[in-house]
C-alpha atoms as a PDB file:
ATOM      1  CA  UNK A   1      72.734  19.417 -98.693  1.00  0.00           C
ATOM      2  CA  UNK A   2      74.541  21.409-101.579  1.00  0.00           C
ATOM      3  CA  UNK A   3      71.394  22.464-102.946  1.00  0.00           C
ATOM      4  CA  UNK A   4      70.403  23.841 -99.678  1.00  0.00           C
ATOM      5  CA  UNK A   5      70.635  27.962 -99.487  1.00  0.00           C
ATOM      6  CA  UNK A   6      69.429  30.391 -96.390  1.00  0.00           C
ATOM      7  CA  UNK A   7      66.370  31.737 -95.984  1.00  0.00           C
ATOM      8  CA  UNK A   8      65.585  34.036 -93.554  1.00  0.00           C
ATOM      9  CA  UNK A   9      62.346  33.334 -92.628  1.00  0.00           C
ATOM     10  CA  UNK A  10      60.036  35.489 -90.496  1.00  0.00           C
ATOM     11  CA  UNK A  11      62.288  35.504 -86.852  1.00  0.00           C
ATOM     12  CA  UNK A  12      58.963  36.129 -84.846  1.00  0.00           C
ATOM     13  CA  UNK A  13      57.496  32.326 -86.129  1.00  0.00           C
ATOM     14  CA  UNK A  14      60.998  30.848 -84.363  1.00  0.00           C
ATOM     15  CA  UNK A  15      62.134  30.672 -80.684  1.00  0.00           C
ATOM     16  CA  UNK A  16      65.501  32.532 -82.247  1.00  0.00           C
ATOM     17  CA  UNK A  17      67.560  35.415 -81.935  1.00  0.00           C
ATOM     18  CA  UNK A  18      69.242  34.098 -78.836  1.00  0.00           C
ATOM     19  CA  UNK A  19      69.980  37.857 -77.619  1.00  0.00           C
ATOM     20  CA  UNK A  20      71.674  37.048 -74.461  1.00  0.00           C
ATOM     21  CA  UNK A  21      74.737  34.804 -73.110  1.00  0.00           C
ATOM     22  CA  UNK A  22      75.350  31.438 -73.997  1.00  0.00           C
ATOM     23  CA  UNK A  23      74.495  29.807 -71.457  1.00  0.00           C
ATOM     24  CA  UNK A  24      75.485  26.356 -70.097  1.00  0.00           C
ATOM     25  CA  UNK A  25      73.834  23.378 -67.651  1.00  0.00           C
ATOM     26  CA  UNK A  26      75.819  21.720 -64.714  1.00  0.00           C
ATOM     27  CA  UNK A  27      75.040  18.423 -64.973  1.00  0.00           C
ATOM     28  CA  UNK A  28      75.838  17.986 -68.767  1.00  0.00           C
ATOM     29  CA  UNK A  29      79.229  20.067 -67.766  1.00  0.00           C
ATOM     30  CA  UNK A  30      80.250  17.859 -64.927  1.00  0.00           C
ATOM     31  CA  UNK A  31      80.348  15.038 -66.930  1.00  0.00           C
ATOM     32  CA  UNK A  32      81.938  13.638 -70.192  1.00  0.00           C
ATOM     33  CA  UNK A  33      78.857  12.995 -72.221  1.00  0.00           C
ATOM     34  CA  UNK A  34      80.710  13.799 -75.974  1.00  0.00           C
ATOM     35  CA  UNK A  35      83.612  12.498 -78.165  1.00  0.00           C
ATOM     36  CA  UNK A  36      86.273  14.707 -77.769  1.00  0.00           C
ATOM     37  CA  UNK A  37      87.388  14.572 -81.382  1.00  0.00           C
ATOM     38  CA  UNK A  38      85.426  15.147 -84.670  1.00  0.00           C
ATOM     39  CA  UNK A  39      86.385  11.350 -86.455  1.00  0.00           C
ATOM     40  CA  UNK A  40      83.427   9.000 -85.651  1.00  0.00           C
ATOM     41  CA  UNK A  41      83.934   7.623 -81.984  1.00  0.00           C
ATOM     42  CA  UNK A  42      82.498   3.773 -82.746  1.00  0.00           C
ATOM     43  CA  UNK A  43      82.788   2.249 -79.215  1.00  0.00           C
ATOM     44  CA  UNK A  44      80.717   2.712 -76.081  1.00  0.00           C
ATOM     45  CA  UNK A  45      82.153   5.151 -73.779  1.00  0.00           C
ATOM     46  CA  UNK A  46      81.740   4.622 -70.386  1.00  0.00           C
ATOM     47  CA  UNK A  47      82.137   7.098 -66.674  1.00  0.00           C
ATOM     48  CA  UNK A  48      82.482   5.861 -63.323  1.00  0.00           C
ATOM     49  CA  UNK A  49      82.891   7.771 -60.621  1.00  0.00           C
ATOM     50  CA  UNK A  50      81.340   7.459 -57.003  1.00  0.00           C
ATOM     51  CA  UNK A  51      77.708   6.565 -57.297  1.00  0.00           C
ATOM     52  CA  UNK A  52      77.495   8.214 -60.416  1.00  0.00           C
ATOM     53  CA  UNK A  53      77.807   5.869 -63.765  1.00  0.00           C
ATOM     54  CA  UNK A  54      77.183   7.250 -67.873  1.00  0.00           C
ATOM     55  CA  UNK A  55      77.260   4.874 -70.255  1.00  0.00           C
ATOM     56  CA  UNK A  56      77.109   6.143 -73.854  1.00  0.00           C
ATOM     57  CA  UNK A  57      76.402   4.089 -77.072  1.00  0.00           C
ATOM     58  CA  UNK A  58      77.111   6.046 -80.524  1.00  0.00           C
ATOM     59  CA  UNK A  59      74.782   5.991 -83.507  1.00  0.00           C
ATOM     60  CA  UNK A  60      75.609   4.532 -86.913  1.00  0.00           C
ATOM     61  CA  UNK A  61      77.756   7.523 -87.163  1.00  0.00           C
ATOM     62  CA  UNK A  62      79.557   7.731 -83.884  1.00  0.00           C
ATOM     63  CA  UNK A  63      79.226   9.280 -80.419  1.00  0.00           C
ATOM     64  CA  UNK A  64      77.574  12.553 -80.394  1.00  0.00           C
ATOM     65  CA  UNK A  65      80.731  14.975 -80.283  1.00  0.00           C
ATOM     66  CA  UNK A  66      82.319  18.030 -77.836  1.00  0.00           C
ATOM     67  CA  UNK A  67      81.274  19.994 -81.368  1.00  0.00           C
ATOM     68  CA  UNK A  68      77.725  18.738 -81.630  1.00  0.00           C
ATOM     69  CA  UNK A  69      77.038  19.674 -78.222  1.00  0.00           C
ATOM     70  CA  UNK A  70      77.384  23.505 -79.595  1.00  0.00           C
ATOM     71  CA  UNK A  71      73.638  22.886 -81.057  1.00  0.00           C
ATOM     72  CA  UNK A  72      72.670  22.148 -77.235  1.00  0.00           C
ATOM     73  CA  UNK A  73      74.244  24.693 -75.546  1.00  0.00           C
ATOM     74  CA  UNK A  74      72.404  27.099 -77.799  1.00  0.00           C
ATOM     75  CA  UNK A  75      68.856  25.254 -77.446  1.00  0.00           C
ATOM     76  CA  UNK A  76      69.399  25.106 -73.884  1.00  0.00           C
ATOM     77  CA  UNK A  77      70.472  29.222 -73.792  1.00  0.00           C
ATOM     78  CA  UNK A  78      66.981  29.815 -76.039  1.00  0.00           C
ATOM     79  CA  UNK A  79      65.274  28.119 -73.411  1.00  0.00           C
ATOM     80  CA  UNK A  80      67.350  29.577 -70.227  1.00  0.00           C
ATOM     81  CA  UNK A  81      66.089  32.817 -71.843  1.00  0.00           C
ATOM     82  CA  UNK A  82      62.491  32.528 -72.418  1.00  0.00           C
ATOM     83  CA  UNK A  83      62.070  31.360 -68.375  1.00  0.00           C
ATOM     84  CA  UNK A  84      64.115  34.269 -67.294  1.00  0.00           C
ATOM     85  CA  UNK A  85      62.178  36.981 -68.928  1.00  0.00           C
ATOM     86  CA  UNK A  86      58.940  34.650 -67.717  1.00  0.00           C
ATOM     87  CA  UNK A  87      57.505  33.233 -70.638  1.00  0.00           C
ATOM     88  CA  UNK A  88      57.074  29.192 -71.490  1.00  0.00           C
ATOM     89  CA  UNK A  89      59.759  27.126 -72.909  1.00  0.00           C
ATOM     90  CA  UNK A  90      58.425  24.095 -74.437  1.00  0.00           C
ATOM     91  CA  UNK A  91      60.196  20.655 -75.260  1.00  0.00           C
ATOM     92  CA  UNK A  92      60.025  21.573 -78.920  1.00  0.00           C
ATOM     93  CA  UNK A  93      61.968  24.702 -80.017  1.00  0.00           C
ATOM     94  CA  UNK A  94      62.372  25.940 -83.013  1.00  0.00           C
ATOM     95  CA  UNK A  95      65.836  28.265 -84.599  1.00  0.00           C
ATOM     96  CA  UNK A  96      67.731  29.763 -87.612  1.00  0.00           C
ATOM     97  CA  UNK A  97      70.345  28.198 -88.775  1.00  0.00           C
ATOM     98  CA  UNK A  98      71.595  31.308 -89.314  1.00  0.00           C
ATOM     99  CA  UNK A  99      71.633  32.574 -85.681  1.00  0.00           C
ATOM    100  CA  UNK A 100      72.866  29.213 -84.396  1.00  0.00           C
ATOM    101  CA  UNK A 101      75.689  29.657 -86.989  1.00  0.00           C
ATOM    102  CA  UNK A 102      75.993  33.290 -85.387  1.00  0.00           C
ATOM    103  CA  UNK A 103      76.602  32.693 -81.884  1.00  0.00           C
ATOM    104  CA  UNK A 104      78.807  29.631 -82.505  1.00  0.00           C
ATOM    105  CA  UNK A 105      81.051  32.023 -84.922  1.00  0.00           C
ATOM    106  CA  UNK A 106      80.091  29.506 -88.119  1.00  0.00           C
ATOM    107  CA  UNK A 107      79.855  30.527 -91.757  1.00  0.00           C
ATOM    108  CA  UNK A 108      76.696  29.710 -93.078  1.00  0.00           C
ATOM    109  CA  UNK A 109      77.972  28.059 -96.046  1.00  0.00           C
ATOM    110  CA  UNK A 110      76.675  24.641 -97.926  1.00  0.00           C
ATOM    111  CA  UNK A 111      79.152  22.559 -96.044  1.00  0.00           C
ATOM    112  CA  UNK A 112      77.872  24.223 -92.444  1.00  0.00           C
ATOM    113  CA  UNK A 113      74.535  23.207 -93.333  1.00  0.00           C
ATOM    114  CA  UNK A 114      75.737  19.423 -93.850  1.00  0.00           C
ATOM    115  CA  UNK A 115      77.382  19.426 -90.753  1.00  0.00           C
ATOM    116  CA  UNK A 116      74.625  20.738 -89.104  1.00  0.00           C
ATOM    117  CA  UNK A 117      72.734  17.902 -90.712  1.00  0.00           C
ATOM    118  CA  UNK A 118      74.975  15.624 -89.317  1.00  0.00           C
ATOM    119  CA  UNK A 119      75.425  16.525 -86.111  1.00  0.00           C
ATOM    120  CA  UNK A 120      71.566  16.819 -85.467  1.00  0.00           C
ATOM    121  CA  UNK A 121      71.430  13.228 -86.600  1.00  0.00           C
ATOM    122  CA  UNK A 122      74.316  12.565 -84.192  1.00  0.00           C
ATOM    123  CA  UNK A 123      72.357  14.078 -80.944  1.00  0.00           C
ATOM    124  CA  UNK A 124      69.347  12.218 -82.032  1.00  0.00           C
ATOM    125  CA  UNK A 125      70.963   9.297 -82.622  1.00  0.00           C
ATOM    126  CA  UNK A 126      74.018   8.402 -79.442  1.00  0.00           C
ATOM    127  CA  UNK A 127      71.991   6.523 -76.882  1.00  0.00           C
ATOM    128  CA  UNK A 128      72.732   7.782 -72.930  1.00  0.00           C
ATOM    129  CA  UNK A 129      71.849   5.371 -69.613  1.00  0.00           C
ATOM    130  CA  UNK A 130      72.478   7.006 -66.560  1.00  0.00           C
ATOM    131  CA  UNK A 131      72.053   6.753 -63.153  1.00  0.00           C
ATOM    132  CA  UNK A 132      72.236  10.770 -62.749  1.00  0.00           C
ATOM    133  CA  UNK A 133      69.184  12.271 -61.861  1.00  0.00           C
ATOM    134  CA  UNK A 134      68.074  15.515 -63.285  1.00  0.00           C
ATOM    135  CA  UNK A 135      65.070  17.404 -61.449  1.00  0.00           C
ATOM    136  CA  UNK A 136      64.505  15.205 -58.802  1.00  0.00           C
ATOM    137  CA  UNK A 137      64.021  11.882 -61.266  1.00  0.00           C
ATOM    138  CA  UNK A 138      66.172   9.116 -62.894  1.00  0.00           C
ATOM    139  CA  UNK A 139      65.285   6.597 -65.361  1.00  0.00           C
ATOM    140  CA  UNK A 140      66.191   2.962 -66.387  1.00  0.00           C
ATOM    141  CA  UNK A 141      66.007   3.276 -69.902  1.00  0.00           C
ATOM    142  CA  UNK A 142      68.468   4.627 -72.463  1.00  0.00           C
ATOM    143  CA  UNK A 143      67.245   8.374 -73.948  1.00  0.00           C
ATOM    144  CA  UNK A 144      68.625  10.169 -76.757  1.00  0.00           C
ATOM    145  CA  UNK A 145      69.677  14.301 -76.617  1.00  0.00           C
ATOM    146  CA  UNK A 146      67.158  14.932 -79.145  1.00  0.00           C
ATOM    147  CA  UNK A 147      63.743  12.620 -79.354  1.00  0.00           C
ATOM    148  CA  UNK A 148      63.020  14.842 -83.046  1.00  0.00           C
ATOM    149  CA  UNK A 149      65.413  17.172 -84.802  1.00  0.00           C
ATOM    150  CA  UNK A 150      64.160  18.425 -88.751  1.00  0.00           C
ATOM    151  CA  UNK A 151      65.756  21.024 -90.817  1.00  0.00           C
ATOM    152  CA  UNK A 152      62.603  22.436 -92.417  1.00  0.00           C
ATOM    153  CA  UNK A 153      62.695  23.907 -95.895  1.00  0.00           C
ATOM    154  CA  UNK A 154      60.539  24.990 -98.800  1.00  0.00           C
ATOM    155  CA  UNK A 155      61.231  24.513-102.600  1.00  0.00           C
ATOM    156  CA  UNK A 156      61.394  26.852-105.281  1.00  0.00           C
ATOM    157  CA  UNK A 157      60.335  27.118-108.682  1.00  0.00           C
ATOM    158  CA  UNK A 158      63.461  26.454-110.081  1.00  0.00           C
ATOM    159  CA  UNK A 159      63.487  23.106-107.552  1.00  0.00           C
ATOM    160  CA  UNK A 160      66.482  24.849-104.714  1.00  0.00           C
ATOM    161  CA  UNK A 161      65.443  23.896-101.440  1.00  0.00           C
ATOM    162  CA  UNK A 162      65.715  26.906 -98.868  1.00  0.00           C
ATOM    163  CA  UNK A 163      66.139  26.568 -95.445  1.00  0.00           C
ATOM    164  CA  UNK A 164      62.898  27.869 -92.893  1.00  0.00           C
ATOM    165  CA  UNK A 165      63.850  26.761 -89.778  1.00  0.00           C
ATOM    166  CA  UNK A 166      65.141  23.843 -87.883  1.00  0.00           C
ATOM    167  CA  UNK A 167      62.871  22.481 -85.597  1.00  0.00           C
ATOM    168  CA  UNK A 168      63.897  19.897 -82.085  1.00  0.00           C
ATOM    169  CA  UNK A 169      62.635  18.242 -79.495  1.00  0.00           C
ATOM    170  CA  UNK A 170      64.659  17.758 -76.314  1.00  0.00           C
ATOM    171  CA  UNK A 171      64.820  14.818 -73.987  1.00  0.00           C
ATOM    172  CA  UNK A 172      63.035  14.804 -70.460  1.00  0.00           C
ATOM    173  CA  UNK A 173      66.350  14.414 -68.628  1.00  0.00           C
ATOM    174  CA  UNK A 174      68.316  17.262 -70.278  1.00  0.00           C
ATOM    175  CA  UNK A 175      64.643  18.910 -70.026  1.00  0.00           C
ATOM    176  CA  UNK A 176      64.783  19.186 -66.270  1.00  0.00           C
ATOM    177  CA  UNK A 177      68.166  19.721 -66.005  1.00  0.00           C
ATOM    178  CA  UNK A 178      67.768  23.390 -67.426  1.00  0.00           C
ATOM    179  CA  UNK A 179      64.262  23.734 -66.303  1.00  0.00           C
ATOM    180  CA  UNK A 180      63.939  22.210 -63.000  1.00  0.00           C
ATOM    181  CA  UNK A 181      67.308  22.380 -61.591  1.00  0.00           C
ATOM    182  CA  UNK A 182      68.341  25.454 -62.990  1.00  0.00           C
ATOM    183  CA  UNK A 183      72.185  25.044 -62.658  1.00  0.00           C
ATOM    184  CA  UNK A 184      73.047  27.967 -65.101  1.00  0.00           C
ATOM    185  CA  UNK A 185      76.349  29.930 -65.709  1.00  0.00           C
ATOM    186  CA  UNK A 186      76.797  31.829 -68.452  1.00  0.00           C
ATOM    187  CA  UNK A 187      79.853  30.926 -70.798  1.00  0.00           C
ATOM    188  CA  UNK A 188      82.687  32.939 -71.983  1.00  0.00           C
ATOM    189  CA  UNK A 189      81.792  34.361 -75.783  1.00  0.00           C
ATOM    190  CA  UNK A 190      85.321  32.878 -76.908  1.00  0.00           C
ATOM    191  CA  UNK A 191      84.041  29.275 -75.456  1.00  0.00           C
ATOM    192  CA  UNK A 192      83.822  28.507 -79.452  1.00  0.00           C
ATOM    193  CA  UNK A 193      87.018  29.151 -79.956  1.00  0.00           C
ATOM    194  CA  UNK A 194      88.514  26.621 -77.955  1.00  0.00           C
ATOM    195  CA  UNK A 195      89.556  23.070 -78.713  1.00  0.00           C
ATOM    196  CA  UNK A 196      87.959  20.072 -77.385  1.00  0.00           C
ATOM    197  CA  UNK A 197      90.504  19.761 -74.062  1.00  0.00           C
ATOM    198  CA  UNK A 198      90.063  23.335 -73.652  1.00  0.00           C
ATOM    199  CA  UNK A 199      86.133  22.930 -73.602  1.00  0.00           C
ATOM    200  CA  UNK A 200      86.090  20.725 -71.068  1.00  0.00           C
ATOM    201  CA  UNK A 201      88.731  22.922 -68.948  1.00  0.00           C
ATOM    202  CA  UNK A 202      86.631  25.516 -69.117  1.00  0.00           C
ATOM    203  CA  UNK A 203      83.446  24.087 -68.295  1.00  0.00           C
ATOM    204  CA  UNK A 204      84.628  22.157 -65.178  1.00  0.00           C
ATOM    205  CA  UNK A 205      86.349  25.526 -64.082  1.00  0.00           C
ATOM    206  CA  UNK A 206      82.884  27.592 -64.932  1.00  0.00           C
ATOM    207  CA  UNK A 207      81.159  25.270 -62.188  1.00  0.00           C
ATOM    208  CA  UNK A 208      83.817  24.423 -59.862  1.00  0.00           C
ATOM    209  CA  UNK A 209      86.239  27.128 -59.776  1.00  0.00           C
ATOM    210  CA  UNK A 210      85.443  30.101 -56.772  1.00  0.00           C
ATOM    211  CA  UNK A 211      87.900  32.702 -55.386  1.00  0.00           C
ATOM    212  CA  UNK A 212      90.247  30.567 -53.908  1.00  0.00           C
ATOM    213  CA  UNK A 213      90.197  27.868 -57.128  1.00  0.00           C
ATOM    214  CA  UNK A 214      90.203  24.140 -56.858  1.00  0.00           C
ATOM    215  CA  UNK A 215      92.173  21.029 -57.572  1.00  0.00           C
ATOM    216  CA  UNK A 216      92.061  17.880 -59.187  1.00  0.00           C
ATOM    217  CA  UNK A 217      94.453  14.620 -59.481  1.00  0.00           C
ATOM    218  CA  UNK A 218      95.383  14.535 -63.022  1.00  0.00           C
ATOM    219  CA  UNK A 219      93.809  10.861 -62.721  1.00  0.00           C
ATOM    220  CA  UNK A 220      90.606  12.114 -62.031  1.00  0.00           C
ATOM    221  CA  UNK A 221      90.784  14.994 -64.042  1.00  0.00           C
ATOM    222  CA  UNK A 222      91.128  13.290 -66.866  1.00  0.00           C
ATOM    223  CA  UNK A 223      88.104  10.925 -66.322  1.00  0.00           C
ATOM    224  CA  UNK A 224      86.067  13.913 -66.432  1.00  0.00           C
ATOM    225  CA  UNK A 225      87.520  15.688 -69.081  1.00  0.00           C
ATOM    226  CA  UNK A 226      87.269  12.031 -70.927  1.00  0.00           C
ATOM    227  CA  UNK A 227      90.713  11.631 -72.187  1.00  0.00           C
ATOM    228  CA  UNK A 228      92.400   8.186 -71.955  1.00  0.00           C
ATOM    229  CA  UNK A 229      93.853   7.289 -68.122  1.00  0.00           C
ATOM    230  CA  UNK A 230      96.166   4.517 -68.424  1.00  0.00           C
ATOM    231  CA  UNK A 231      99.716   5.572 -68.328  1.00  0.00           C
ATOM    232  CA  UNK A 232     100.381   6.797 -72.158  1.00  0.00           C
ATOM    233  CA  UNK A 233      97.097   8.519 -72.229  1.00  0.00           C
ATOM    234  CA  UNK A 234      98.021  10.418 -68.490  1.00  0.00           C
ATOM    235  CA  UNK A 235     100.999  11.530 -70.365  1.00  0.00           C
ATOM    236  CA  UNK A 236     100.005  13.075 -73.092  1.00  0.00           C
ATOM    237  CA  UNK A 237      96.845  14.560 -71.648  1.00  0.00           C
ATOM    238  CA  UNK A 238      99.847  16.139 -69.052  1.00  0.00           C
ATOM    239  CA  UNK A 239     101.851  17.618 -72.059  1.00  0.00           C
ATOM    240  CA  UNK A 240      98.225  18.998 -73.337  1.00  0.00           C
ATOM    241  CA  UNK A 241      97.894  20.692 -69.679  1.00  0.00           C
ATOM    242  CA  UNK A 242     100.845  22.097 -69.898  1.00  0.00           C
ATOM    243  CA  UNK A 243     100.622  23.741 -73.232  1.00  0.00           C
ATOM    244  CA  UNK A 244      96.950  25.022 -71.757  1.00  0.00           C
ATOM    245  CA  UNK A 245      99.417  26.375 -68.851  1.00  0.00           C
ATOM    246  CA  UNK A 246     101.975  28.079 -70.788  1.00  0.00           C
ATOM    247  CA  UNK A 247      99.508  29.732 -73.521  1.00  0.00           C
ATOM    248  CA  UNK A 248      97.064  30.979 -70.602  1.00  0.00           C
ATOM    249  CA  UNK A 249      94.215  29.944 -73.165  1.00  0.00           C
ATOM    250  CA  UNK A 250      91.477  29.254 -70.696  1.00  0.00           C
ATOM    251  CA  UNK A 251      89.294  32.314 -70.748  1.00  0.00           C
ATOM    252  CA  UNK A 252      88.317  33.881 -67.007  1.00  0.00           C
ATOM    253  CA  UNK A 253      90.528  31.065 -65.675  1.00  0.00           C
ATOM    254  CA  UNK A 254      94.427  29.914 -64.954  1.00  0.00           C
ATOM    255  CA  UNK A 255      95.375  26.605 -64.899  1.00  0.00           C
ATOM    256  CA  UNK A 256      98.264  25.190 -63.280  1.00  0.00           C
ATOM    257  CA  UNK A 257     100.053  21.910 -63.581  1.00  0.00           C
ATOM    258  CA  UNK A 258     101.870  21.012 -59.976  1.00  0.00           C
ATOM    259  CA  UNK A 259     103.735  17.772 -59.026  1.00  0.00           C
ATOM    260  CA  UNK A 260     104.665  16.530 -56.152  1.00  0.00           C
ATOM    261  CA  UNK A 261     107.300  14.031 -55.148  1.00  0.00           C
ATOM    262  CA  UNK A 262     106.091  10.976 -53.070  1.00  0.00           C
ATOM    263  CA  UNK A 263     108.394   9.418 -50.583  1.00  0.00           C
ATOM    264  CA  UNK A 264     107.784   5.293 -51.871  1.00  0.00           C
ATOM    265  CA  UNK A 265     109.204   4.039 -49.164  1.00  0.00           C
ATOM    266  CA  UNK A 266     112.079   1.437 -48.596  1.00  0.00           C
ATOM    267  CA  UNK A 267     114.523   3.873 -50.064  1.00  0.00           C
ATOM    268  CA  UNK A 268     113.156   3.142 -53.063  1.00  0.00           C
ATOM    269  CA  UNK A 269     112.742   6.306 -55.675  1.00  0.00           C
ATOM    270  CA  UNK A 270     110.314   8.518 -54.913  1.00  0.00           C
ATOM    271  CA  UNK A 271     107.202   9.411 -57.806  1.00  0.00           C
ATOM    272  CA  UNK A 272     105.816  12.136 -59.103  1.00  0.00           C
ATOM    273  CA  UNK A 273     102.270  12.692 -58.173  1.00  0.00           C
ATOM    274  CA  UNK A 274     100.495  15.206 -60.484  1.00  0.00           C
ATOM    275  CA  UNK A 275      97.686  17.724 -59.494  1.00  0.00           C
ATOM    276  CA  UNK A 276      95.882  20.404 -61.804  1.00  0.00           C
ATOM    277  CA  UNK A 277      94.559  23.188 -60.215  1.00  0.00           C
ATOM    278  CA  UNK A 278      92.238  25.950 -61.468  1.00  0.00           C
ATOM    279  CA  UNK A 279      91.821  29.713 -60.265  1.00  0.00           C
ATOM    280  CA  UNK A 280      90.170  32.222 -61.872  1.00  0.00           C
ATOM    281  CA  UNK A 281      92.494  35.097 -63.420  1.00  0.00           C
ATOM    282  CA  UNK A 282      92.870  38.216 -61.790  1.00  0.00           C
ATOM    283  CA  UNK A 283      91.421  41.421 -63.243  1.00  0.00           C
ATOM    284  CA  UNK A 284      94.409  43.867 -63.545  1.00  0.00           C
ATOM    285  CA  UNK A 285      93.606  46.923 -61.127  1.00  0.00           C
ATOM    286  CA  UNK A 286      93.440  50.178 -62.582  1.00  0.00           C
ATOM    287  CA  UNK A 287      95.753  53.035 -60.919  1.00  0.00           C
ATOM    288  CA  UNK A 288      94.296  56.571 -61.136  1.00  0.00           C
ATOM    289  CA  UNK A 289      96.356  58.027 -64.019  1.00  0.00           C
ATOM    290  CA  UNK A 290      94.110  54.991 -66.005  1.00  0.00           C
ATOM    291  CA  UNK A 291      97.471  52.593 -66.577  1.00  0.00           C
ATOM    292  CA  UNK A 292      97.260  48.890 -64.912  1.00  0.00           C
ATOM    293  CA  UNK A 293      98.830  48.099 -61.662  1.00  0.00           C
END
């Protein structure tokens, strides 16, 4: 798409400017529904954990990705938006690139425009089967994030193509999830900022995390962040934790690694058990003379 360029088109034919928050749902939060990194993730992924099961199948170019899911988060804000100030929001919705490439802090350069490409075809592509439910109703079959996704354009004389619009069709379950259930929070504006880990963090804080913060076993944590949980994997995901830790990178929330050591019994040595736990940060108080406490 080299010999794509912008076009700003008339905004009021488009479901864009997204003039509020980005906004993000529960269920797709709770859940590790993306590759964490941007090389193409080949092999099924697959979550398990109580009654809940996800199993993902990539496309000819890999698992949808933690980046690709930016282009959702903004469809599903767009939408979020149009029911709050009462108006319809359809399956099909239509946006700039340009004001995608806005909120998401993306230049809106030739090679943006690829990747867009790409990850579009990504979304459309990864096949999900799930027993989650999402507005009251399940389904059997496999569905894809996006059932149409076109990057509309027009041609010039000189034969350029210009970008209009691009132009999507959501699933039914991720449909009702922001529709019907109407699990909502509004995210952070440096969520695009962050790394993959730090995403995920963030987003299981966002819906988990009230005044008095939350825990998780590493173990399980990192099932639902969807890092790797045999032993090497715990490992490294705990060195990544602690880095998170020491930098204080999570906006609105702290995170804090804690072990533990377990007695094992028979005088034998005792282990480490390892817990993460989550609290959001403390707004400093301001003293009358206007200096922080």
């Amino acid at each position: 798409m080299s010999d794509v360029s912008v076009f700003q088109g008339d905004l009021f034919s488009v479901h864009s400017p997204l003039y509020g928050d980005v906004q993000g749902e529960r269920t797709v939060a709770e859940f590790p529904f993306f590759a964490l990194s941007k090389k193409a993730h080949m092999t099924p992924m697959v979550f398990e954990s109580g009654e809940a099961r996800i199993e993902i199948n990539p496309s000819k170019t890999g698992v949808a990705t933690i980046y690709d899911k930016e282009i959702l988060l903004y469809i599903a804000s767009l939408m979020a938006e149009r029911a709050e100030n009462g108006e319809k929001a359809d399956r099909i919705m239509t946006f700039t690139a340009n004001d995608l490439f806005r909120v998401t802090g993306t230049n809106s350069s030739a090679r943006s425009y690829t990747s867009l490409k790409a990850s579009l075809n990504r979304l459309q592509g990864t096949q999900i089967v799930t027993n989650i439910e999402t507005g009251g109703e399940g389904s059997d079959s496999s569905f894809s994030w996006l059932l149409k996704a076109d990057i509309k354009y027009i041609k010039t004389s000189t034969g350029e193509r210009r970008v209009k619009w691009v132009e999507v069709m959501v699933c039914d379950w991720l449909y009702r999830a922001i529709l019907t259930d109407q699990r909502i929070a509004a995210y952070h504006h440096d969520f695009f900022k962050l790394g993959p880990i730090e995403r995920r963090l963030y987003e299981l804080a966002k819906f988990n995390c009230k005044d008095d913060g939350f825990t998780l076993d590493i173990g399980e944590l990192a099932a639902r962040v969807g890092c790797a949980s045999d032993r090497r994997g715990l490992e490294y995901f705990k060195k990544q934790l602690r880095d998170v830790s020491e930098q204080d990178s999570l906006p609105e929330y702290t995170l804090d690694v804690v072990e533990t050591k377990i007695p094992s019994g028979r005088g034998g040595r005792p282990r480490l058990h390892t817990t993460i736990g989550f609290r959001p940060k403390r707004e400093p108080e301001i003293l009358e003379d206007g200096t922080d406490a």
